[in-house]
Protein backbone atom coordinates (compact mmCIF):
# COMPACT_ATOMS: atom_id res chain seq x y z
CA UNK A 1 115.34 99.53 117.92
CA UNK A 2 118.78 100.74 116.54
CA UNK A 3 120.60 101.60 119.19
CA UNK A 4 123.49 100.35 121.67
CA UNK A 5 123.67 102.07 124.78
CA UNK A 6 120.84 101.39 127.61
CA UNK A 7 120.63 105.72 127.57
CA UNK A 8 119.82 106.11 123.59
CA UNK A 9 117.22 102.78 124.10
CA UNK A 10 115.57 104.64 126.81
CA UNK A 11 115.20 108.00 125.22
CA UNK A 12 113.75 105.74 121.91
CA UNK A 13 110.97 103.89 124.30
CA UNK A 14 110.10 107.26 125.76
CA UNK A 15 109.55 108.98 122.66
CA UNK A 16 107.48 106.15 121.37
CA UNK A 17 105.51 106.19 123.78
CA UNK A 18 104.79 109.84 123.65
CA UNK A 19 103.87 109.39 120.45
CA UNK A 20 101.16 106.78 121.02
CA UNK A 21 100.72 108.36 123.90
CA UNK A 22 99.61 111.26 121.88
CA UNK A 23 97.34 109.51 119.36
CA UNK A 24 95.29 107.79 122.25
CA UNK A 25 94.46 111.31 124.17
CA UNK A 26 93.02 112.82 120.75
CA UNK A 27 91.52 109.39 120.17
CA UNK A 28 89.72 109.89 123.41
CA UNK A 29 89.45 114.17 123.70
CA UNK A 30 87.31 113.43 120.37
CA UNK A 31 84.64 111.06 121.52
CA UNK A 32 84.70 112.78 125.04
CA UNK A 33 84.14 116.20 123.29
CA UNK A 34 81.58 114.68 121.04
CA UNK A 35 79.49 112.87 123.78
CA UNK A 36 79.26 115.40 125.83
CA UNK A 37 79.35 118.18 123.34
CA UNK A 38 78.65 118.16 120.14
CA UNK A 39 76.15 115.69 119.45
CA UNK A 40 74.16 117.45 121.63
CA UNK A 41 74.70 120.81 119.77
CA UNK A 42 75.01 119.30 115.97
CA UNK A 43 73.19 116.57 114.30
CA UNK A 44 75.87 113.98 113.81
CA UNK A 45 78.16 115.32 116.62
CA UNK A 46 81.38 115.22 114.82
CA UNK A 47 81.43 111.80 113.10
CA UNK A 48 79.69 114.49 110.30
CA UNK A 49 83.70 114.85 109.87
CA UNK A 50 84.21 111.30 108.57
CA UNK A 51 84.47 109.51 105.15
CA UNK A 52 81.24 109.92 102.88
CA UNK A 53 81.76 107.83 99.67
CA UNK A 54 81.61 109.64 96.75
CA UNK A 55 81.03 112.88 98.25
CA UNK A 56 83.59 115.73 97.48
CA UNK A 57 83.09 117.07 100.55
CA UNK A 58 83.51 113.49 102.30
CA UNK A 59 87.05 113.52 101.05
CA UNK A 60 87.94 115.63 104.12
CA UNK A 61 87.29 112.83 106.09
CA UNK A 62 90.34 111.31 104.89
CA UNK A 63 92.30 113.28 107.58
CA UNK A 64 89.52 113.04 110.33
CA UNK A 65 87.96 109.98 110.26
CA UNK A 66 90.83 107.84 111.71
CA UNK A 67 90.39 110.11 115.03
CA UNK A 68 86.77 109.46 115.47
CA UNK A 69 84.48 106.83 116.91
CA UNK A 70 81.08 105.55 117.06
CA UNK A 71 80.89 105.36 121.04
CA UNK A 72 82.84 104.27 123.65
CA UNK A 73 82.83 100.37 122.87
CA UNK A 74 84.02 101.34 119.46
CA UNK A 75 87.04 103.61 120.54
CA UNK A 76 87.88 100.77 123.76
CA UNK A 77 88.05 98.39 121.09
CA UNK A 78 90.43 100.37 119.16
CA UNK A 79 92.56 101.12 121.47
CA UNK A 80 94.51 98.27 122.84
CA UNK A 81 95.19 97.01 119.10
CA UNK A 82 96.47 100.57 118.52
CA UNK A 83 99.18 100.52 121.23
CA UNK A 84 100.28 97.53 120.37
CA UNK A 85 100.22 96.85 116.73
CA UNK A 86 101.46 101.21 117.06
CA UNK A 87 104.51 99.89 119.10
CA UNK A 88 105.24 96.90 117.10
CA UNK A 89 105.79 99.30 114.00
CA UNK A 90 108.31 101.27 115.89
CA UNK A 91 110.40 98.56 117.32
CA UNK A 92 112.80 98.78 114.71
CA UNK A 93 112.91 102.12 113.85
CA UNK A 94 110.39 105.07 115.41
CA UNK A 95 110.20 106.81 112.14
CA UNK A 96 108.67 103.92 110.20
CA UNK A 97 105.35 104.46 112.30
CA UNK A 98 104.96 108.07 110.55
CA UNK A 99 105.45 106.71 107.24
CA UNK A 100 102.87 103.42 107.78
CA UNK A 101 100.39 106.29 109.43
CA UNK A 102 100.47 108.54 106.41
CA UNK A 103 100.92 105.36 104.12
CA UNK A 104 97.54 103.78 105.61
CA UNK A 105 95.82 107.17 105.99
CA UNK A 106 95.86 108.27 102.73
CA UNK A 107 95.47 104.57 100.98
CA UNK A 108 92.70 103.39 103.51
CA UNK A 109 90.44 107.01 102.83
CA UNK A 110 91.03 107.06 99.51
CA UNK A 111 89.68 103.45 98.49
CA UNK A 112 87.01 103.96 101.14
CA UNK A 113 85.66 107.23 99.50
CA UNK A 114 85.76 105.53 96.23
CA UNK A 115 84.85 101.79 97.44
CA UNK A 116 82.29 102.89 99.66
CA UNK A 117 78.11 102.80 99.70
CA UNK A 118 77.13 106.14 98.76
CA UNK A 119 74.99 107.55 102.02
CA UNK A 120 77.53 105.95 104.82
CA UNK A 121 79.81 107.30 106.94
CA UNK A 122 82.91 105.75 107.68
CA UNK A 123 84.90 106.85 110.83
CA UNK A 124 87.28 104.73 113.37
CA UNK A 125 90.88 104.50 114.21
CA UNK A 126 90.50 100.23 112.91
CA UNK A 127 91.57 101.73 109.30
CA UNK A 128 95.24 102.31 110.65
CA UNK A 129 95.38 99.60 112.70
CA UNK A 130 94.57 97.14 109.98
CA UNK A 131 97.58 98.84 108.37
CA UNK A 132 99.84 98.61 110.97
CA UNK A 133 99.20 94.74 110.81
CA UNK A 134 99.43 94.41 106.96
CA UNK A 135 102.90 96.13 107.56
CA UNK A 136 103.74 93.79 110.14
CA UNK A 137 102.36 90.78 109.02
CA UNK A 138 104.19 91.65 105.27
CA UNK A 139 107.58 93.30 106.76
CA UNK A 140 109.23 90.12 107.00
CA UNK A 141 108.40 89.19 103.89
CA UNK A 142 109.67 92.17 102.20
CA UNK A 143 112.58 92.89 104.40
CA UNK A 144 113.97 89.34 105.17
CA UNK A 145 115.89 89.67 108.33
CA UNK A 146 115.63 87.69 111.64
CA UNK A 147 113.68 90.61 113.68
CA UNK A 148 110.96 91.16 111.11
CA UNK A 149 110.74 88.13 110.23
CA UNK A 150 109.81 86.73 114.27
CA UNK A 151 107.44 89.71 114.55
CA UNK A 152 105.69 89.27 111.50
CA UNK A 153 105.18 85.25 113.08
CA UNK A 154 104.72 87.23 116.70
CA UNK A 155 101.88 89.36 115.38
CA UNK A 156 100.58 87.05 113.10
CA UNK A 157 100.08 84.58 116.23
CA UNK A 158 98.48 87.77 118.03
CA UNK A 159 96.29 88.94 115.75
CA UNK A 160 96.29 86.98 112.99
CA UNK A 161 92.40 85.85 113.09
CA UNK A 162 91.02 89.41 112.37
CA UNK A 163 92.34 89.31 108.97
CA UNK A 164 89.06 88.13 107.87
CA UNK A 165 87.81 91.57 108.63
CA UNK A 166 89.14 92.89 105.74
CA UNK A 167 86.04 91.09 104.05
CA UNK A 168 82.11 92.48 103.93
CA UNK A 169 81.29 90.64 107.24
CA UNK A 170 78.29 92.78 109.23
CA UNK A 171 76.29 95.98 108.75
CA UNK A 172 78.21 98.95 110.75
CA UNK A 173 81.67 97.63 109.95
CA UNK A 174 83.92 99.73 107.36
CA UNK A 175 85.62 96.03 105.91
CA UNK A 176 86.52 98.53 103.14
CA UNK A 177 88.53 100.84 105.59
CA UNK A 178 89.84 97.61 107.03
CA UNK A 179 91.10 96.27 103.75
CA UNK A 180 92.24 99.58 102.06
CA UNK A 181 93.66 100.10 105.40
CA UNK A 182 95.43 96.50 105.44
CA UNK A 183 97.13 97.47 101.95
CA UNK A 184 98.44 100.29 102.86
CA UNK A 185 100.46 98.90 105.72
CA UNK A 186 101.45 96.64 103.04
CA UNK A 187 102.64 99.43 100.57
CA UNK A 188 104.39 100.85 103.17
CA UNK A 189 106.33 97.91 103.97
CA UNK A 190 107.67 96.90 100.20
CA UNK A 191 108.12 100.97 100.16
CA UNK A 192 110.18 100.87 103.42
CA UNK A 193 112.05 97.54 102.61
CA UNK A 194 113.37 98.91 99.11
CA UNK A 195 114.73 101.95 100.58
CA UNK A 196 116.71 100.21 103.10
CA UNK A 197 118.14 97.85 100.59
CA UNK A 198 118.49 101.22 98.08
CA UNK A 199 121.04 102.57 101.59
């Protein structure tokens, strides 16, 4: 975090955790809303609002699939990774979390709609975290300074195992949201890097 005084580092922590604070309650308003709600009133509930491959109507799900989940073992799975690959992103700077987030959104539901098996649905919150660690994993790489350069080792140490899961691996399990997801964190890291050197 860049800042000196114990009040400004304060302020900074709060507001990042706001943030992911924020993220996790519509994580979990969704997939209380749906299980109680609308999959009892509409066929599909709302994971209708995910990605469908190939469909141009599936394209909206580029905006709502991150936000949804297939049950409650699929959103608790998502979201301790999501805190704290989420907070990792902002250590340095908070903003950099709303560029890797729109960064991994649109990269991760674009090559999902177009990578995709026609006739699937892809939905889950594990496309942005896979981009948060590409960014991560990369940012040292790209940026070449002592702090990214111990959290890119810190994370990789963490979390560096589920990498394979950017591969086809089992049925139910979007590996092409994971790795479209994973590159965009990775775009967003050479794209983040450059302008800081461009300053």
């Amino acid at each position: 975090m860049r800042h000196q005084d114990d009040g400004s580092v304060t302020a900074e922590l709060k507001a990042q955790f706001k943030i992911l604070g924020f993220f996790i309650s519509v994580f979990w308003s969704l997939e209380i809303l749906d299980q109680f709600i609308f999959q009892a009133v509409v066929p599909g509930g709302l994971d209708r609002f995910g990605i469908r491959p190939h469909s141009l109507i599936g394209l909206r799900g580029i905006l709502f699939a991150p936000f949804l989940h297939g049950g409650w073992g699929h959103l608790i799975a998502n979201t301790i990774p999501f805190l704290i690959l989420g907070w990792f992103v902002m250590f340095q700077a908070t903003r950099d979390f709303w560029m890797v987030t729109f960064t991994t959104i649109a990269v991760a539901g674009l090559g999902t709609w177009l990578f995709g098996m026609p006739g699937e649905v892809h939905i889950g919150a594990s496309s942005l975290i896979y981009g948060y660690l590409g960014f991560l994993l990369l940012r040292g790489y790209f940026e070449r300074n002592i702090p990214s350069i111990i959290i890119s080792i810190l994370v990789f140490s963490l979390y560096g195992g589920v990498v394979w899961g950017v591969f086809p691996s089992q049925s139910g399990i979007s590996w092409q949201g994971h790795l479209f997801g994973f590159i965009g964190g990775v775009l967003a890291a050479r794209s983040i890097s450059k302008s800081r050197r461009a300053v």
